[in-house]
N, C-alpha and C. Protein backbone atom coordinates (compact mmCIF):
# COMPACT_ATOMS: atom_id res chain seq x y z
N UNK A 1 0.83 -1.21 0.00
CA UNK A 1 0.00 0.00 0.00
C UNK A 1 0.87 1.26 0.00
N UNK A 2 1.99 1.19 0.74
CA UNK A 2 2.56 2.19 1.37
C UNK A 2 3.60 2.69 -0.44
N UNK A 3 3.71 1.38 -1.29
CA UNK A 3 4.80 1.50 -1.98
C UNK A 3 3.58 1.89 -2.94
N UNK A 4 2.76 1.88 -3.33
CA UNK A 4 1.72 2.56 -4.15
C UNK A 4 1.45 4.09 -4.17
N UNK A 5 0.94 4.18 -2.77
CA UNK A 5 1.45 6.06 -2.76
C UNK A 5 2.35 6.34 -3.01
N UNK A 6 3.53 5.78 -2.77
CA UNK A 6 4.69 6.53 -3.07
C UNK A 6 4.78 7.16 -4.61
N UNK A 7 4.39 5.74 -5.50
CA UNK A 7 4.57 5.60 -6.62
C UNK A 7 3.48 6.97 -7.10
N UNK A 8 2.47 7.06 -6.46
CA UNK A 8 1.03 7.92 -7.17
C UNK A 8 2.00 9.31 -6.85
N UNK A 9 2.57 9.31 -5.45
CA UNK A 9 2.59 10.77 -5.29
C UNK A 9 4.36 11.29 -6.37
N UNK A 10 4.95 9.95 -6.51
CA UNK A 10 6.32 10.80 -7.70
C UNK A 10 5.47 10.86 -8.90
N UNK A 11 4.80 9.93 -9.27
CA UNK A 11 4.15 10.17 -10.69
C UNK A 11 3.10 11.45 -10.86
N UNK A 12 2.66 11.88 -9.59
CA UNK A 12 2.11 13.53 -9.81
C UNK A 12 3.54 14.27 -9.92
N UNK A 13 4.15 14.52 -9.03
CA UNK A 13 5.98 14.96 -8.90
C UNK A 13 6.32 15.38 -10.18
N UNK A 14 6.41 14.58 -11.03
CA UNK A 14 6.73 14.28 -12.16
C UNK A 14 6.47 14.82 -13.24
N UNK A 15 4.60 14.64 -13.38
CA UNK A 15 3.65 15.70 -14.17
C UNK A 15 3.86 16.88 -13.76
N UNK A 16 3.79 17.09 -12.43
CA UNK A 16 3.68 19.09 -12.54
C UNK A 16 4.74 19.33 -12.39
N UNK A 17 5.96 18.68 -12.54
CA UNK A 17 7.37 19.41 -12.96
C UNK A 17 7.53 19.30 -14.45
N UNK A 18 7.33 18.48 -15.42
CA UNK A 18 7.17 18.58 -16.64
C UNK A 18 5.83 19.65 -17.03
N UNK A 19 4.83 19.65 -15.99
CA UNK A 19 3.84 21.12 -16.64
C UNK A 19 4.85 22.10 -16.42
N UNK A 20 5.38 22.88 -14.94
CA UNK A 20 6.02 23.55 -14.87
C UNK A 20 6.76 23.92 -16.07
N UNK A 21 7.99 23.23 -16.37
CA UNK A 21 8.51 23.25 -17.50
C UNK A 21 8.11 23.83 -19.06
N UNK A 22 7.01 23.21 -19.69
CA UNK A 22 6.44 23.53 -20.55
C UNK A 22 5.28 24.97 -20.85
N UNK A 23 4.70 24.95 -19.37
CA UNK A 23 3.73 26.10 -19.32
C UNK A 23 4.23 27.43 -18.94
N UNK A 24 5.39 27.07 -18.46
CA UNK A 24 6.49 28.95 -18.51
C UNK A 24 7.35 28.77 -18.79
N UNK A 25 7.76 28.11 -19.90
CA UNK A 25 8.50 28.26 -20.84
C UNK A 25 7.83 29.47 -22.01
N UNK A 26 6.72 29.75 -22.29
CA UNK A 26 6.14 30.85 -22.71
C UNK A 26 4.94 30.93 -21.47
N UNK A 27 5.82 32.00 -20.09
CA UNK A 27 4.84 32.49 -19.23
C UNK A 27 3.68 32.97 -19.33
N UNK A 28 3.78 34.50 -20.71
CA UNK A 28 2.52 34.93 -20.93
C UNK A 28 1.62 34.40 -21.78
N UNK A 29 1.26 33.40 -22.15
CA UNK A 29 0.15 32.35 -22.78
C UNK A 29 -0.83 32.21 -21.44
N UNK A 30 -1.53 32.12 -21.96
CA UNK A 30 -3.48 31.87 -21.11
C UNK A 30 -2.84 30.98 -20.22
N UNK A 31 -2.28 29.78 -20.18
CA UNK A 31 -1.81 28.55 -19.45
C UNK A 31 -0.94 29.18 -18.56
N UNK A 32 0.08 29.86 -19.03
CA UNK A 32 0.80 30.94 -17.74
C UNK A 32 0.51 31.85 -17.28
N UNK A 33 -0.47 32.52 -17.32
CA UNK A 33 -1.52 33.39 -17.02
C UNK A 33 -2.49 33.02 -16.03
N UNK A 34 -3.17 31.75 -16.21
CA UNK A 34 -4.23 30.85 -15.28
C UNK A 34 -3.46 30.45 -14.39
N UNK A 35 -2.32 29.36 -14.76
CA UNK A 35 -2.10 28.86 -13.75
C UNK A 35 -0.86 29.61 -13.01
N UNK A 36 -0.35 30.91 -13.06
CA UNK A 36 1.36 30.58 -12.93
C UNK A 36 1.17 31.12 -11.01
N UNK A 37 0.06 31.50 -10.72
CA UNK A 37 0.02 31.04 -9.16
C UNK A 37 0.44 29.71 -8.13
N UNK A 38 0.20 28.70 -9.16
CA UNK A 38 0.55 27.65 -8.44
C UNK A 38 1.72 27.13 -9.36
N UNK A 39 2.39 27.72 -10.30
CA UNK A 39 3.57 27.19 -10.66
C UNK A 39 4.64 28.19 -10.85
N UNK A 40 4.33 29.19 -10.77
CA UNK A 40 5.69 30.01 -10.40
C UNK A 40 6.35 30.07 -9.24
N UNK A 41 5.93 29.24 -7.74
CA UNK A 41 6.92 29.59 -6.51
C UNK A 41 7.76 28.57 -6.63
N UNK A 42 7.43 27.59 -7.47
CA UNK A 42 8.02 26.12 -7.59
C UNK A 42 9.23 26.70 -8.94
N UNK A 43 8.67 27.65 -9.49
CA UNK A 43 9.88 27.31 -10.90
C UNK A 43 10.93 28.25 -10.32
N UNK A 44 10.38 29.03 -9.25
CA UNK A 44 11.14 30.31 -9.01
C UNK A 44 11.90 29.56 -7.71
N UNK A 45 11.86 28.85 -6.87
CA UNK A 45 12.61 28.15 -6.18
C UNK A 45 13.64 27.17 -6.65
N UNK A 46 13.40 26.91 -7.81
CA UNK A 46 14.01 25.85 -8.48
C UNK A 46 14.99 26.51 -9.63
N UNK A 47 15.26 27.90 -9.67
CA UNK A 47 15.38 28.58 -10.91
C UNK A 47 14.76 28.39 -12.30
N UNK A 48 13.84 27.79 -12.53
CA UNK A 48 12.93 27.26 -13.85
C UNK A 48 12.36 28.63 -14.33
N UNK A 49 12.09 29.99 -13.83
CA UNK A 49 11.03 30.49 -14.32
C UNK A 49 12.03 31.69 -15.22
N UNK A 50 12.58 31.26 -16.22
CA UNK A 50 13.32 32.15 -17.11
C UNK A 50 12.56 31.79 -18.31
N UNK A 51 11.75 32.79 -18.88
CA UNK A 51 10.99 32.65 -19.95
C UNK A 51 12.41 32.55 -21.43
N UNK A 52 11.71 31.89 -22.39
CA UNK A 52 12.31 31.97 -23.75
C UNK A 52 11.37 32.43 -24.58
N UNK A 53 11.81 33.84 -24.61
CA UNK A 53 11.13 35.24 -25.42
C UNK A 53 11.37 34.78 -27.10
N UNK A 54 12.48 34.39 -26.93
CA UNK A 54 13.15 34.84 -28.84
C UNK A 54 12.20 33.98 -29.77
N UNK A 55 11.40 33.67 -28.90
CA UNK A 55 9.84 32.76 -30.42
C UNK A 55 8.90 33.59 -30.13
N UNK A 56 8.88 34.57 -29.11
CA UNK A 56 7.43 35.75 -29.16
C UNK A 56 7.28 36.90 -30.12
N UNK A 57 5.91 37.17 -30.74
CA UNK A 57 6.58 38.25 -31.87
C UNK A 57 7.33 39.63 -30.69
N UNK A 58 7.36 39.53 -29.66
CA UNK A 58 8.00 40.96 -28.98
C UNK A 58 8.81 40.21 -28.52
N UNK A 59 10.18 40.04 -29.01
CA UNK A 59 11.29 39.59 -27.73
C UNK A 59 11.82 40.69 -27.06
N UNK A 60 12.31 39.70 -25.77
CA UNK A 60 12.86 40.32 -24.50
C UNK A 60 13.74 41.29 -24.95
N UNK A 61 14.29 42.63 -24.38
CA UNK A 61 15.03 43.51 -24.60
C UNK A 61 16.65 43.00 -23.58
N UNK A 62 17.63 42.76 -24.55
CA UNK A 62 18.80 42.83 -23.77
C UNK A 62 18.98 44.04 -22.98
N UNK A 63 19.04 43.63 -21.41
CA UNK A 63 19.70 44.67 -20.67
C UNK A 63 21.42 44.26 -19.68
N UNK A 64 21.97 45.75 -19.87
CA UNK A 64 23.43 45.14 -19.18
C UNK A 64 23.14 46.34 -18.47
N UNK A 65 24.43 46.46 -17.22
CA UNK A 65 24.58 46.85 -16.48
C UNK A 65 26.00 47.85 -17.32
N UNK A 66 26.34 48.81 -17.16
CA UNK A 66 27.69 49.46 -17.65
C UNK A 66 28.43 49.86 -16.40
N UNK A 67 29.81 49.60 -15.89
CA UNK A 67 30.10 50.58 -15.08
C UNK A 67 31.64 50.99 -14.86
N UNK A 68 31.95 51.92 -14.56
CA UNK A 68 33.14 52.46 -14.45
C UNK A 68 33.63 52.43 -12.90
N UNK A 69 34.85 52.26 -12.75
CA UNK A 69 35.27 51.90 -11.71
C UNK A 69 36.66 52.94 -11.57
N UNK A 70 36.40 53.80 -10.57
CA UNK A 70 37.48 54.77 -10.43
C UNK A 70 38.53 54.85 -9.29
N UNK A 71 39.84 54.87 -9.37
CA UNK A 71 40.65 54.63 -7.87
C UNK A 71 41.22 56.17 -7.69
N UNK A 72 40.72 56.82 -6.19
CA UNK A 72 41.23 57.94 -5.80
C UNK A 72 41.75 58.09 -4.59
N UNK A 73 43.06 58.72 -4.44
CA UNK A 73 42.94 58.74 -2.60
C UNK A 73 42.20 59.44 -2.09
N UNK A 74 42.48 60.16 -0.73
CA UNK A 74 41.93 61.30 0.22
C UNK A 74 41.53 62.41 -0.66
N UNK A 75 42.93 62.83 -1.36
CA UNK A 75 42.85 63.86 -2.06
C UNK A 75 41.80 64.34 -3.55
N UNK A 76 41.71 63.02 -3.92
CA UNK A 76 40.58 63.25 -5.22
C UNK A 76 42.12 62.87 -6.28
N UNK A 77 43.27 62.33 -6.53
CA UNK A 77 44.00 61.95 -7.06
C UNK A 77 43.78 60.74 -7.50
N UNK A 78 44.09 60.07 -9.08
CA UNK A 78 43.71 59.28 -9.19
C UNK A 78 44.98 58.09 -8.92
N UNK A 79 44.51 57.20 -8.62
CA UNK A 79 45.43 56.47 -8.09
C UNK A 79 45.88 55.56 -9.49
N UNK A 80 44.94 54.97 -9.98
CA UNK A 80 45.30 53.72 -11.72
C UNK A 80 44.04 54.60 -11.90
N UNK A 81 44.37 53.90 -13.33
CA UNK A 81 43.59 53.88 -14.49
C UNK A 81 42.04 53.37 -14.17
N UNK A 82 40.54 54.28 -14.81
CA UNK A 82 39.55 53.83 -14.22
C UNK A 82 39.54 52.55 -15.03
N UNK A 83 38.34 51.41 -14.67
CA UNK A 83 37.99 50.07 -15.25
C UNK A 83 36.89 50.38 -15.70
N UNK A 84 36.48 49.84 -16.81
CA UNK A 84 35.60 49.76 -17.63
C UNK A 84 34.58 48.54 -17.94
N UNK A 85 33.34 48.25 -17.76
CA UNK A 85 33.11 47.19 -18.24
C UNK A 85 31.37 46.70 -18.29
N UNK A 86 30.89 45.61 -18.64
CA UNK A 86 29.75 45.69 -18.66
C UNK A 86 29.13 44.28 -17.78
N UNK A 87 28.18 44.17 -17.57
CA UNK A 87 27.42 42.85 -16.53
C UNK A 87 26.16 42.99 -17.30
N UNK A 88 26.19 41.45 -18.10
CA UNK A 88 27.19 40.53 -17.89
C UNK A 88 28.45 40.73 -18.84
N UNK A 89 29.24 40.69 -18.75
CA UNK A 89 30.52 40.16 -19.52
C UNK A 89 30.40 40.70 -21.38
N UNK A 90 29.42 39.39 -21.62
CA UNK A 90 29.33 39.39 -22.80
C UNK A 90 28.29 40.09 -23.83
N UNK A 91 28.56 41.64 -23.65
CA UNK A 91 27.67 42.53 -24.81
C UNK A 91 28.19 41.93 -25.72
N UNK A 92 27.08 42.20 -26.98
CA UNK A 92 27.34 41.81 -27.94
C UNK A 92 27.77 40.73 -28.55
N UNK A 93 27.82 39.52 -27.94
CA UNK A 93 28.44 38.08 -27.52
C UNK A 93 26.95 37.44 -27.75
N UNK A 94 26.96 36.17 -28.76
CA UNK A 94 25.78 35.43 -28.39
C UNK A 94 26.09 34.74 -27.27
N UNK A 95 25.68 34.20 -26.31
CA UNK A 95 25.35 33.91 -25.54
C UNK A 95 24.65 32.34 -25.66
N UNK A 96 25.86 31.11 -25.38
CA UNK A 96 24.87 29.91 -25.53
C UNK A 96 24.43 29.04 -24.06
N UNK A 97 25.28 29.66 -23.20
CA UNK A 97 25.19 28.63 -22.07
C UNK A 97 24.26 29.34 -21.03
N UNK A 98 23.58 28.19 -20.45
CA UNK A 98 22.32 28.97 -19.92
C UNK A 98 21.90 29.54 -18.91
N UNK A 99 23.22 29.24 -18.26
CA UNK A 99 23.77 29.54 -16.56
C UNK A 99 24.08 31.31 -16.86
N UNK A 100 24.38 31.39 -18.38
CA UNK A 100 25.08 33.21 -18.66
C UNK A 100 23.41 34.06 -18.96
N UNK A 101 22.59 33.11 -19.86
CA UNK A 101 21.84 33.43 -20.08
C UNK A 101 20.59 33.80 -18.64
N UNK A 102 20.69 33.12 -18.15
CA UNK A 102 19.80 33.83 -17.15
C UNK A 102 20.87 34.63 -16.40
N UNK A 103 21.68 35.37 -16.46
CA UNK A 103 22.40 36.11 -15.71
C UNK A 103 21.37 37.30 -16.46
N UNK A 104 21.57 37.23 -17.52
CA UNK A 104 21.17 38.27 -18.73
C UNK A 104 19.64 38.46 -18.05
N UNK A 105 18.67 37.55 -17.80
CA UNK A 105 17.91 37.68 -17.30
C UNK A 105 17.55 38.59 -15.69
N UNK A 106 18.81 38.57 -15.07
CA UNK A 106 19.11 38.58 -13.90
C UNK A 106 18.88 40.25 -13.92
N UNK A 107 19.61 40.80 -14.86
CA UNK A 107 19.79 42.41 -14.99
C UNK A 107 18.73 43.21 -15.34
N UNK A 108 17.42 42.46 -15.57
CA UNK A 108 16.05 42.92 -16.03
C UNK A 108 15.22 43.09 -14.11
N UNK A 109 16.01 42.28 -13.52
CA UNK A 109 15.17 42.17 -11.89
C UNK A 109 16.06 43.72 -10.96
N UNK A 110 17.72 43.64 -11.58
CA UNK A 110 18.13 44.92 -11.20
C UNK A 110 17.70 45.90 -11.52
N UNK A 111 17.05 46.27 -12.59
CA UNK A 111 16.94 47.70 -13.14
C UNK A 111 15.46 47.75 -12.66
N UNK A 112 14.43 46.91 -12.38
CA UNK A 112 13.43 48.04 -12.04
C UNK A 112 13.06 48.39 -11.04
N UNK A 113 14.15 48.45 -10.24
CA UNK A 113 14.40 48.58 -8.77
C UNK A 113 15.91 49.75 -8.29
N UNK A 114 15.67 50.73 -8.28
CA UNK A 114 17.01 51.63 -7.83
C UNK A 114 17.57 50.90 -6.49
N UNK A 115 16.88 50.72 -5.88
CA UNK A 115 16.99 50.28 -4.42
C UNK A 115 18.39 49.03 -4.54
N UNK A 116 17.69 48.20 -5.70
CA UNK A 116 18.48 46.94 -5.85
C UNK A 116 20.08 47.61 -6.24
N UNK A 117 20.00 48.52 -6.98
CA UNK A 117 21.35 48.55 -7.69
C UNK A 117 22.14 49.18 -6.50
N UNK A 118 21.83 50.12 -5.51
CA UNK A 118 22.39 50.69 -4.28
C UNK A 118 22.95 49.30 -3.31
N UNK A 119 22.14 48.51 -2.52
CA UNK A 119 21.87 47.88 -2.15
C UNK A 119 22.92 46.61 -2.11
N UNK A 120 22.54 46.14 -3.73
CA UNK A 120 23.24 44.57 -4.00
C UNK A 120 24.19 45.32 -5.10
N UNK A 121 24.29 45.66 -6.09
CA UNK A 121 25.59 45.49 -7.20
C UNK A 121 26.18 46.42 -6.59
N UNK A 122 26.18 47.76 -6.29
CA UNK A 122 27.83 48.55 -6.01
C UNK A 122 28.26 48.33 -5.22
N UNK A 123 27.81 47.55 -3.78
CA UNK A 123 28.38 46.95 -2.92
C UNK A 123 29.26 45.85 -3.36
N UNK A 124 28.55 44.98 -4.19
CA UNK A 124 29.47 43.97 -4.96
C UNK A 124 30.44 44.16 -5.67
N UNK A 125 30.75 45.30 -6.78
CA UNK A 125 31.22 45.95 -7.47
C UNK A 125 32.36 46.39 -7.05
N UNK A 126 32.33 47.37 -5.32
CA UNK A 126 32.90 47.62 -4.59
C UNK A 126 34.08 46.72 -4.22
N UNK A 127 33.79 45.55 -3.52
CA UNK A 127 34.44 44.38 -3.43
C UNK A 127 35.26 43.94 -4.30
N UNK A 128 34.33 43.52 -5.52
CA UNK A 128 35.37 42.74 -6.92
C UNK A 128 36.73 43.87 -7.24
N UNK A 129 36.49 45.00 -6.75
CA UNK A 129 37.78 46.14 -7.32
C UNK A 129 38.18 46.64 -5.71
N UNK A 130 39.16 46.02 -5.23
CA UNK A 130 39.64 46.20 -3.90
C UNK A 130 40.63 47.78 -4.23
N UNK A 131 40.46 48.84 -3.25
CA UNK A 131 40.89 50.07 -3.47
C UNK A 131 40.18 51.44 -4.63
N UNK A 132 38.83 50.61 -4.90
CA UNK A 132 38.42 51.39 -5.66
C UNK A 132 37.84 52.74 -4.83
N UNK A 133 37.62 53.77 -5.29
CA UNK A 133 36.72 54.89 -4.47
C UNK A 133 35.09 54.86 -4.77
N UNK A 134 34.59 55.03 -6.16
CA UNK A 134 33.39 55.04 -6.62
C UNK A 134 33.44 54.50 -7.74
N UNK A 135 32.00 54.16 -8.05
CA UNK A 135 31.62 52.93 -8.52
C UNK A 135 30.75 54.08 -9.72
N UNK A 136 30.49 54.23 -10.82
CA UNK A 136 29.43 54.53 -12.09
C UNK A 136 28.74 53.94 -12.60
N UNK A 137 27.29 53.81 -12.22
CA UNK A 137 26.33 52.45 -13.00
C UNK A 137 25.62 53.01 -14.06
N UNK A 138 25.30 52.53 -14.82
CA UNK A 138 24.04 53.10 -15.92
C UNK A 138 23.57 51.67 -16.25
N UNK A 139 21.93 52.04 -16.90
CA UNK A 139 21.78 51.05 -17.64
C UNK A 139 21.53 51.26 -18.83
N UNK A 140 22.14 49.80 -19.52
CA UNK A 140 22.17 49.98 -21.16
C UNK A 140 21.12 48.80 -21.18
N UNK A 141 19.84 49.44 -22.67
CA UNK A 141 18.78 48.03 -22.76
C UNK A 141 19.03 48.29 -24.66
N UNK A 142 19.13 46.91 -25.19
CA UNK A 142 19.04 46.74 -26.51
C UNK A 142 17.71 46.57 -27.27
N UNK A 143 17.12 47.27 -27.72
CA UNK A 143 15.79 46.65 -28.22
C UNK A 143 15.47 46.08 -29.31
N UNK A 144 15.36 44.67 -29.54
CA UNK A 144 15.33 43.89 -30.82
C UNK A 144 14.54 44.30 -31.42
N UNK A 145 14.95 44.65 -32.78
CA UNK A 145 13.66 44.96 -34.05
C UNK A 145 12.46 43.94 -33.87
N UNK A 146 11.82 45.02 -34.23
CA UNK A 146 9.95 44.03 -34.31
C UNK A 146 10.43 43.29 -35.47
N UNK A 147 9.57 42.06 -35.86
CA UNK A 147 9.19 41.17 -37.18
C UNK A 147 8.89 42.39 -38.41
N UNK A 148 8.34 42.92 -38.31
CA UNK A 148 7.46 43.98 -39.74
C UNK A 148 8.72 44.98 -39.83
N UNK A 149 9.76 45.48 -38.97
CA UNK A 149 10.49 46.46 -38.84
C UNK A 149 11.75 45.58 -39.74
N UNK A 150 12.01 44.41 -38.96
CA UNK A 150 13.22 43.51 -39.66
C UNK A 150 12.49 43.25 -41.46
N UNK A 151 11.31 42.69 -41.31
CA UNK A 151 11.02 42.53 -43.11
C UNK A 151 11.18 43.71 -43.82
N UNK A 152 10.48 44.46 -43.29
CA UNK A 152 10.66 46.06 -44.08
C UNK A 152 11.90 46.75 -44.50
N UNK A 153 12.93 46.10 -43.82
CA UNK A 153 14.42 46.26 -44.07
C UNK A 153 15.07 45.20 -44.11
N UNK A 154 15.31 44.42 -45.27
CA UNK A 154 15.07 42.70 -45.08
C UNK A 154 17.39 42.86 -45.82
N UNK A 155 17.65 44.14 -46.34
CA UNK A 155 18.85 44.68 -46.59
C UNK A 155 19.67 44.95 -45.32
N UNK A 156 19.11 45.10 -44.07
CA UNK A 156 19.87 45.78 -43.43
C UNK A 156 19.98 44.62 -42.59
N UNK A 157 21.55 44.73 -42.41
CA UNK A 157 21.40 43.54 -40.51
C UNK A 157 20.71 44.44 -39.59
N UNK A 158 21.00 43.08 -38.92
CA UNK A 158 19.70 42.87 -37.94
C UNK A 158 20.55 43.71 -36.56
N UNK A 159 22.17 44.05 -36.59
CA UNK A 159 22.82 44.24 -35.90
C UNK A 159 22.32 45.99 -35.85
N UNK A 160 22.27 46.39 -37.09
CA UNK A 160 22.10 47.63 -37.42
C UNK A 160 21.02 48.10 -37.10
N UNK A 161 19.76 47.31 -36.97
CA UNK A 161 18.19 47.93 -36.62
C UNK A 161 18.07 48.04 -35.24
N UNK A 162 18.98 47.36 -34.29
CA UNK A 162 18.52 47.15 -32.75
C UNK A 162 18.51 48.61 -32.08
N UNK A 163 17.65 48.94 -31.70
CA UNK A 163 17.54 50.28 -30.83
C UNK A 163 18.31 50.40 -29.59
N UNK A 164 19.39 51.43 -29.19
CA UNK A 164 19.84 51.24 -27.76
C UNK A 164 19.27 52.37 -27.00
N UNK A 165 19.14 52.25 -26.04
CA UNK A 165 18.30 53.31 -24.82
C UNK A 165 19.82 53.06 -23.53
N UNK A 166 19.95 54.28 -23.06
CA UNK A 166 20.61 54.16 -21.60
C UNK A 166 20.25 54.87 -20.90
N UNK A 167 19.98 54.75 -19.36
CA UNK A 167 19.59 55.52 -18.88
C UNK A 167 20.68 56.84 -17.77
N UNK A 168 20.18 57.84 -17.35
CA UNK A 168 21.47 58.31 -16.61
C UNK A 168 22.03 57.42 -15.35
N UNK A 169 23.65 57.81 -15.27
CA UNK A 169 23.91 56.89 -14.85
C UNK A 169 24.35 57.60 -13.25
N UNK A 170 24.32 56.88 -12.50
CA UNK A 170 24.49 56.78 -10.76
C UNK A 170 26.08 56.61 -10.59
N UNK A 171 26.31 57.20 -9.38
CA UNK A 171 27.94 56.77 -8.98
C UNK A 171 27.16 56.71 -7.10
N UNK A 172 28.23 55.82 -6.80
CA UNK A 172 27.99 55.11 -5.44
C UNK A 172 29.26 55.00 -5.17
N UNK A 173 29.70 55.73 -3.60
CA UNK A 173 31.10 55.58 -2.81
C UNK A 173 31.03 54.54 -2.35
N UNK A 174 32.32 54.22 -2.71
CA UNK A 174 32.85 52.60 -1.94
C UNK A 174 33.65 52.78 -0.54
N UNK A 175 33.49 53.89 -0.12
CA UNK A 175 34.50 54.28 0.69
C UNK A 175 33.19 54.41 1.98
N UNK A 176 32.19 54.54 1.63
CA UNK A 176 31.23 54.81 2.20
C UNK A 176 30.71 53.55 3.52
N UNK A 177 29.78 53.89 4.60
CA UNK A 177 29.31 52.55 4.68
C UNK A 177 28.21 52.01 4.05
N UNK A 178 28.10 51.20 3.83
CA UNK A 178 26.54 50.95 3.45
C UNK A 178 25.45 51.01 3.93
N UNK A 179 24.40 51.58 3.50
CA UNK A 179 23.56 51.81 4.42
C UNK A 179 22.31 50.68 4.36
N UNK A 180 21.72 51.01 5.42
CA UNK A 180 20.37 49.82 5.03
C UNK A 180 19.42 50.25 4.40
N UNK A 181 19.29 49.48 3.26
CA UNK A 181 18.29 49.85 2.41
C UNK A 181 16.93 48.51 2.19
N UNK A 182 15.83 48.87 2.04
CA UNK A 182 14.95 47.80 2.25
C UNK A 182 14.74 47.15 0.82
N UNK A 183 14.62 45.92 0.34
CA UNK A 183 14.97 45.53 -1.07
C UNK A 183 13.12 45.00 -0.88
């Protein structure tokens, strides 16, 4: 008896981790829409709930993080050369592995939150560049041509149509303490 439930309750296990899977894999469909109350705390605990946009006619907008990294003493002297760079890593880089790819995802949960970028990245930022003074964030978002925009210019790459937007960008002392901020 006992080895029967077992069996009933992995073979449900089973089904609503393969629904999971399939039904937010395109979240906003009626099916991720109805159900994603009872299947998003499960995909989102599990990391599962990273949609795959690039088959929707609106795909996801690449967003990175940009930031400059400056070393000064007391005086406002610069100590090296500032650092330059972007999060994740790879602008302009396809991107095949999927551990990078939801990073990419990751930078869409930073930006619509100021709080977050104070908070969690220049603190981090801070760290990864030991002796830095301040930290420069902006965000950069890529916006993939619509379908009718790419046919209508069926001559031009596709590199050439993408729209970029940035927004102004923030500087945060590393020298500072951190303060508490509520996320």
């Amino acid at each position: 008896m006992a080895k029967k439930a077992l069996k009933l309750i992995l073979s449900l296990w089973i089904v609503y981790h393969i629904a999971v899977i399939v039904i937010l894999a395109n979240g906003s469909s009626i099916l991720g829409r109805s159900y994603g109350w009872l299947l998003v705390p499960y995909a989102n605990a599990l990391g599962l709930n990273s949609t795959w946009n690039f088959f929707s006619p609106d795909p996801a907008h690449t967003m990175y993080l940009e930031y400059r990294v400056r070393f000064e003493d007391e005086q406002g002297n610069e100590t090296r050369e500032p650092i330059e760079g972007y999060l994740p890593p790879e602008k302009d880089q396809i991107v095949v592995d999927s551990s990078r790819r939801r990073m990419l995802y990751a930078m869409r949960f930073l930006m619509l939150d100021q709080n977050r970028l104070h908070a969690l990245m220049a603190p981090w930022l801070c760290r990864q560049h030991p002796g830095a003074s301040e930290i420069t964030i902006a965000h950069e978002m890529q916006a993939i041509p619509s379908f009718d925009r790419a046919i209508a210019n069926l001559d031009t790459p596709l590199r050439d149509l993408r729209q970029q937007y940035r927004s102004a960008s923030q500087t945060f002392s590393c020298r500072a303490e951190p303060d508490e901020v509520g996320l």
